[in-house]
Structures are given as C-alpha cells and as structure tokens.
N, C-alpha and C. Protein backbone atom coordinates (compact mmCIF):
# COMPACT_ATOMS: atom_id res chain seq x y z
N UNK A 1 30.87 -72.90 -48.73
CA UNK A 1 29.49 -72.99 -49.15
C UNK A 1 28.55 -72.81 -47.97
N UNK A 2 28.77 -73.49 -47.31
CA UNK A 2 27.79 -73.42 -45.26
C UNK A 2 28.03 -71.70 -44.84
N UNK A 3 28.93 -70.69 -45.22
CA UNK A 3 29.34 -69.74 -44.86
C UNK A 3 28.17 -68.70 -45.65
N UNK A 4 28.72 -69.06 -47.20
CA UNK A 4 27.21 -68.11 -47.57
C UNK A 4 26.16 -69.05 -47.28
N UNK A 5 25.80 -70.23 -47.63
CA UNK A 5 24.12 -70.27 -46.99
C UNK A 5 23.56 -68.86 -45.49
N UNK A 6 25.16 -69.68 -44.73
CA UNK A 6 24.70 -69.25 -43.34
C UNK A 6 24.47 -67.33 -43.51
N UNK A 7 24.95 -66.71 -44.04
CA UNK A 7 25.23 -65.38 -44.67
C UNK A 7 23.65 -65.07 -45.22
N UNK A 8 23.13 -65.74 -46.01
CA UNK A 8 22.07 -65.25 -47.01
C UNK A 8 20.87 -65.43 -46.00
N UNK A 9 21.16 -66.39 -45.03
CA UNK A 9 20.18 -66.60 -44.04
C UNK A 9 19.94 -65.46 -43.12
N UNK A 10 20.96 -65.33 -42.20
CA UNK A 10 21.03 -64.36 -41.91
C UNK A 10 20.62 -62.69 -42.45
N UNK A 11 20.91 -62.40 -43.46
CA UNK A 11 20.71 -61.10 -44.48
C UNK A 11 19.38 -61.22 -44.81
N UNK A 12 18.46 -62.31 -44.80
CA UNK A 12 17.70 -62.32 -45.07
C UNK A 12 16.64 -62.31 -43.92
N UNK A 13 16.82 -62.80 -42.57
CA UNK A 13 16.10 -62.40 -41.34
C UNK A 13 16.38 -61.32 -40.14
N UNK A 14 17.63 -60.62 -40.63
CA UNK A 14 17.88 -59.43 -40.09
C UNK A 14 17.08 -59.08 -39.59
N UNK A 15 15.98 -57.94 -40.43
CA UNK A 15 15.30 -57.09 -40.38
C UNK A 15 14.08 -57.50 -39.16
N UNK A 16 13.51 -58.49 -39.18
CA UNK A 16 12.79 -59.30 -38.30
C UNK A 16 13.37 -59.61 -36.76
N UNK A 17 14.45 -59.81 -36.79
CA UNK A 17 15.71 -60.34 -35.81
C UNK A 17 15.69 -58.27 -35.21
N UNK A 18 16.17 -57.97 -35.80
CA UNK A 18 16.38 -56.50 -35.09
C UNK A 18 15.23 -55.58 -34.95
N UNK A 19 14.09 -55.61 -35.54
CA UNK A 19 12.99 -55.38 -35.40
C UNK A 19 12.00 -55.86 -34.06
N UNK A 20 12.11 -57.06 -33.92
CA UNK A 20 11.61 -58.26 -32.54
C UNK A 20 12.93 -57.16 -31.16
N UNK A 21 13.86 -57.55 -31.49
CA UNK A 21 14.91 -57.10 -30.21
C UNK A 21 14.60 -55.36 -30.15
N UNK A 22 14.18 -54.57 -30.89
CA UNK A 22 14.13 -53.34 -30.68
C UNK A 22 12.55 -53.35 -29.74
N UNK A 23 11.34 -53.90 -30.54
CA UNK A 23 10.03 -53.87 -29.14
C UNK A 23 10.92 -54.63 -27.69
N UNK A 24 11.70 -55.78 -28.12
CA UNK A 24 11.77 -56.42 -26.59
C UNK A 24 12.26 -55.60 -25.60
N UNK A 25 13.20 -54.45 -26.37
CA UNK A 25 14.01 -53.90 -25.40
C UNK A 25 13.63 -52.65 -25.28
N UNK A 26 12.18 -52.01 -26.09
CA UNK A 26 11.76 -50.90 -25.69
C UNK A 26 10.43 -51.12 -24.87
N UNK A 27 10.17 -52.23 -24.52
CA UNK A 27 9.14 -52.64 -23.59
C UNK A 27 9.85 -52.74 -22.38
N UNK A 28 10.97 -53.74 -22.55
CA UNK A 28 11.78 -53.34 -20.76
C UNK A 28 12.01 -52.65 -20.64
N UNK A 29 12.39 -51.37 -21.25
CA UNK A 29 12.70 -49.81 -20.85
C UNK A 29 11.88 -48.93 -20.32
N UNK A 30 10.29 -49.22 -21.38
CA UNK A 30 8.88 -48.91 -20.35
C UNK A 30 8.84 -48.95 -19.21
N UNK A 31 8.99 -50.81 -18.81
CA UNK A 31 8.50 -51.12 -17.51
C UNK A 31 9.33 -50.67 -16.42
N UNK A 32 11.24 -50.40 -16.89
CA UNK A 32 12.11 -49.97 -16.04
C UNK A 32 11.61 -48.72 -15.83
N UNK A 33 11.29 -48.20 -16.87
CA UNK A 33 10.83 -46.34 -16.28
C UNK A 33 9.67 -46.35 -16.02
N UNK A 34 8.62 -46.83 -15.80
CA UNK A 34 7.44 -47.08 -15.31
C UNK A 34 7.19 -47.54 -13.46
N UNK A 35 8.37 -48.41 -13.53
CA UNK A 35 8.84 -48.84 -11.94
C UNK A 35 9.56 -48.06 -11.41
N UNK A 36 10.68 -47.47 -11.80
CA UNK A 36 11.92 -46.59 -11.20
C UNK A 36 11.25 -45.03 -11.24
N UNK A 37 10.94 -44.60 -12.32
CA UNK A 37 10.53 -43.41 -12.52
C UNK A 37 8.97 -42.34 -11.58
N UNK A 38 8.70 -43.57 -10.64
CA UNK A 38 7.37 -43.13 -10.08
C UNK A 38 7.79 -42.35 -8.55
N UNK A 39 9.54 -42.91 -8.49
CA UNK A 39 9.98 -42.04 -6.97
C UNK A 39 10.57 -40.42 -7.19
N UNK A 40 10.02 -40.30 -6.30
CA UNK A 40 9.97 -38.72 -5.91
C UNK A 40 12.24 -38.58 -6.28
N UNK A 41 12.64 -37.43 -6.81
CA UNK A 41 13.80 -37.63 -6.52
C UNK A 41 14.63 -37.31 -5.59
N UNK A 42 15.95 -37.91 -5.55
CA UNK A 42 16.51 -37.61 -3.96
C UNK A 42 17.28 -36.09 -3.91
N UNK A 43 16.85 -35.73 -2.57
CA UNK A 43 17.45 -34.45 -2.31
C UNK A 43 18.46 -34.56 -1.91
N UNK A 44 19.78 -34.24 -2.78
CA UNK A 44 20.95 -33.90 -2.30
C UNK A 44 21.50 -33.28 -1.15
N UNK A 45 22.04 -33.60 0.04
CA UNK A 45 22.31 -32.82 0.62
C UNK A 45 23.69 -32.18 0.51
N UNK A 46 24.09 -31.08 1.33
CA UNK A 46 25.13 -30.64 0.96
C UNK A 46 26.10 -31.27 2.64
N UNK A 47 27.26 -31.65 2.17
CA UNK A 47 27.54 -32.28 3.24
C UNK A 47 29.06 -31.12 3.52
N UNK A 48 29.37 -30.99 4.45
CA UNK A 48 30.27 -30.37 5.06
C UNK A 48 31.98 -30.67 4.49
N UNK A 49 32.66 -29.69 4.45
CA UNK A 49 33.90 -30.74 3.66
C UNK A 49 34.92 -31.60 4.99
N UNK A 50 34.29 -31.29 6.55
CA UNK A 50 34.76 -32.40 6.87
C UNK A 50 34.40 -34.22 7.02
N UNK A 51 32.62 -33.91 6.79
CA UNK A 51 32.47 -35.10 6.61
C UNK A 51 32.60 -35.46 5.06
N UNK A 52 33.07 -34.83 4.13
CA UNK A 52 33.32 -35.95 3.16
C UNK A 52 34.48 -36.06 3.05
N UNK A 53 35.54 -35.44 3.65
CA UNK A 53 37.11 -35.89 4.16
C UNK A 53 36.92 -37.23 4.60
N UNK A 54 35.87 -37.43 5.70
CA UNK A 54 35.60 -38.85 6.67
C UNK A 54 34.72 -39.68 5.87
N UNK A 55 34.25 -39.28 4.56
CA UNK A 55 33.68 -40.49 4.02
C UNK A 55 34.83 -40.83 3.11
N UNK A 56 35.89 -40.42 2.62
CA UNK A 56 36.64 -40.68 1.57
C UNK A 56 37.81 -41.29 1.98
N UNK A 57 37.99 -41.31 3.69
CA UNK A 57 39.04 -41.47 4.83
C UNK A 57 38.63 -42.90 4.97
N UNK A 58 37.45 -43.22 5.18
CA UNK A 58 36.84 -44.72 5.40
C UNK A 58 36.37 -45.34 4.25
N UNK A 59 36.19 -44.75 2.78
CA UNK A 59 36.82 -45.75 1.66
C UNK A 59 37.65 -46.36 1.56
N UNK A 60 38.71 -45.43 1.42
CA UNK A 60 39.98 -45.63 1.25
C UNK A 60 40.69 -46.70 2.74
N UNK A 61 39.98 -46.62 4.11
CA UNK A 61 40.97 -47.56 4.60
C UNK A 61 40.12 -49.13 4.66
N UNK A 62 38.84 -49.06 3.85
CA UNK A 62 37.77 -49.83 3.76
C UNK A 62 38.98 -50.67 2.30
N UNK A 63 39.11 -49.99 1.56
CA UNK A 63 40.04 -50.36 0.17
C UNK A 63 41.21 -51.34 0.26
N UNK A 64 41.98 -50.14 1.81
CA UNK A 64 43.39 -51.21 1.95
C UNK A 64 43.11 -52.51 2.60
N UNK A 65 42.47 -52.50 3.30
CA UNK A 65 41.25 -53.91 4.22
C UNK A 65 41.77 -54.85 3.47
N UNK A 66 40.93 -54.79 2.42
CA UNK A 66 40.38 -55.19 1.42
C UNK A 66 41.42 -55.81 0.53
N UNK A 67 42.46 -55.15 0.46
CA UNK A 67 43.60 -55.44 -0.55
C UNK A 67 44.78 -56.25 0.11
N UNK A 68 44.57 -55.65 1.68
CA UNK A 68 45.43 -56.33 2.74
C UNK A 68 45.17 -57.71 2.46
N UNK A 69 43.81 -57.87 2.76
CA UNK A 69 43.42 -59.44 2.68
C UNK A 69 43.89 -60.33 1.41
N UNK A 70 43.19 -59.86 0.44
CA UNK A 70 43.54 -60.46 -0.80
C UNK A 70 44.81 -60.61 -0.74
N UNK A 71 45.67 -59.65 -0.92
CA UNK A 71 47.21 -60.19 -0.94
C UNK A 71 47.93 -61.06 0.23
N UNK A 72 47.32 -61.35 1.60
CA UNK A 72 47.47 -62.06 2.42
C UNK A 72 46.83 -63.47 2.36
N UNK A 73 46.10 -63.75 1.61
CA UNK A 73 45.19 -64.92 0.95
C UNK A 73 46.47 -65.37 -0.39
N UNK A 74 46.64 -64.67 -1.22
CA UNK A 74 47.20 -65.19 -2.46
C UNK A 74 48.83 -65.93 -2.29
N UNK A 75 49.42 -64.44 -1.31
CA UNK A 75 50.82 -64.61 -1.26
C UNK A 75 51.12 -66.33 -1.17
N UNK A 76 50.63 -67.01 0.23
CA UNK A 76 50.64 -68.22 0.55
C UNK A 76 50.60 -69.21 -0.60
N UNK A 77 49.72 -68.80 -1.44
CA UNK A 77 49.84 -69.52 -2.68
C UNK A 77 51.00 -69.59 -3.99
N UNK A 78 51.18 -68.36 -3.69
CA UNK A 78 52.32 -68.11 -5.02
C UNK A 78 53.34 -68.91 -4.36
N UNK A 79 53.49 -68.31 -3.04
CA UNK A 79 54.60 -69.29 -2.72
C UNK A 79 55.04 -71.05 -2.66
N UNK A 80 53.76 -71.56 -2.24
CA UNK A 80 54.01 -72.59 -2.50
C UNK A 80 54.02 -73.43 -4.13
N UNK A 81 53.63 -72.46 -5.02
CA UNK A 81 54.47 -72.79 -6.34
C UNK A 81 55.37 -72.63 -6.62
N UNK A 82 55.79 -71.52 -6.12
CA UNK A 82 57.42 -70.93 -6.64
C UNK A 82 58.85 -71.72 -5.74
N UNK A 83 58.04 -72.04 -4.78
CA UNK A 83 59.44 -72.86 -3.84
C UNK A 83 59.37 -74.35 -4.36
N UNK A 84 60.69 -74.42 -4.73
CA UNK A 84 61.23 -76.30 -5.06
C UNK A 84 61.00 -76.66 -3.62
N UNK A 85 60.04 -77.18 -2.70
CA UNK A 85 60.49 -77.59 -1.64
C UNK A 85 59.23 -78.88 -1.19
N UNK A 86 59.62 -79.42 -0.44
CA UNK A 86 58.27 -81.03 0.11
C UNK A 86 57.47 -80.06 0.39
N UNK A 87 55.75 -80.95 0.33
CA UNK A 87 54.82 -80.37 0.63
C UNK A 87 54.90 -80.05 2.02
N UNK A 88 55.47 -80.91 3.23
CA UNK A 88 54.93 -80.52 4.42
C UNK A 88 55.99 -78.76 4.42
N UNK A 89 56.96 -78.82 4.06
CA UNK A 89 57.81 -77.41 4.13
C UNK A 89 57.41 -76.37 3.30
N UNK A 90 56.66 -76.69 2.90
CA UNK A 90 56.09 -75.68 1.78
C UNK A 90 54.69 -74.40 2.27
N UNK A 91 54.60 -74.71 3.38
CA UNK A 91 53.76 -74.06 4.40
C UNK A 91 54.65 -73.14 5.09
N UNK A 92 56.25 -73.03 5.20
CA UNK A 92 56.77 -72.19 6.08
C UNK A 92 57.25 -71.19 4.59
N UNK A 93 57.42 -70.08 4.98
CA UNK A 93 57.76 -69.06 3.90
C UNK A 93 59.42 -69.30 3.24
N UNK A 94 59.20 -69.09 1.91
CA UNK A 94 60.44 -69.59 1.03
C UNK A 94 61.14 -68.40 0.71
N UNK A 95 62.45 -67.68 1.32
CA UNK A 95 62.99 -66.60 0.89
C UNK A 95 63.57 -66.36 -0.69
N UNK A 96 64.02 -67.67 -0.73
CA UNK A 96 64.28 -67.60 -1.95
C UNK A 96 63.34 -67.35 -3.70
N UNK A 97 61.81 -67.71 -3.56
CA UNK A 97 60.80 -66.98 -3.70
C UNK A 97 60.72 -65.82 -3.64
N UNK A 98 60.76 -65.27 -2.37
CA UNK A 98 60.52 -63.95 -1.87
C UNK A 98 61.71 -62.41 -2.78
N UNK A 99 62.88 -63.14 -3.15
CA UNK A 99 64.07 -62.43 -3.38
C UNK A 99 64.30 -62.31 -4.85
N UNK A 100 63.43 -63.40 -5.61
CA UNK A 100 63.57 -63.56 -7.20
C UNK A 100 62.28 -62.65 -7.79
C-alpha cells in the first residue's frame, strides 16, 4: 500500500521535479559556457615525434613510480595477514606467503 501511495506521488510530481532540474541544469550550463567559453582557443602545436616519444617515455616511467610504490606500500600488508606468525615476526617477510 506505502509503494503505490509512494508511486502515485511521485507520477504525479514528475513533471514539476524534471521540469525544475532541466532550468537548474540549463542555467549551470549558461554560466559554464559563459565563464569557459570567453577564452580565446588553444593553439595546438605540432610537436616533433621525438618529443612526444619523451613525453610518453616520462608517463609511462612516471606510471611505474607510481605502481612501484603502491605495491611496495600494500605487499607489507598482505603479508602480515597471510603469515600465521607473532606480531613482533610478522614485520620480517613470510616465504611461505610469498610461495602460496
């Protein structure tokens, strides 16, 4: 019974409900293109194909950094769940972990 009330309620303020959200969100779209839209646009340059070898060279070792770390942050952790061992030993690396 609470399901259709809640139903007829709804069906019945739709139109108002999506009507209100269509100005709200075509007024922020104004003001976004009203603010953004006043810069001149950017001139592409054409870049050489060795420097975008060297920008795609320093993503990519910007990436492994990046992944180095994280997995050097986590490992420590997995391990000390996965090893049956006392807390103070549980800080030195568990092969048996490492091998399963």
């Amino acid at each position: 019974m609470q399901d259709q009330h809640f139903m007829q309620q709804w069906n019945a303020g739709h139109g108002r409900f999506s009507e209100g959200l269509d100005q709200g969100l075509g007024k922020l779209a104004g003001k976004a293109k009203a603010r953004f839209g006043r810069r001149a646009p950017r001139q592409r340059e054409t870049e050489s194909p060795l420097a975008h070898k060297a920008r795609l060279t320093t993503l990519g070792v910007i990436g492994g950094i990046l992944a180095g770390a994280s997995l050097g942050m986590v490992a420590p952790l997995v391990l000390t769940i996965d090893c049956p061992q006392a807390p103070l030993e549980a800080a030195h690396s568990c092969p048996q972990a490492a091998l399963a």
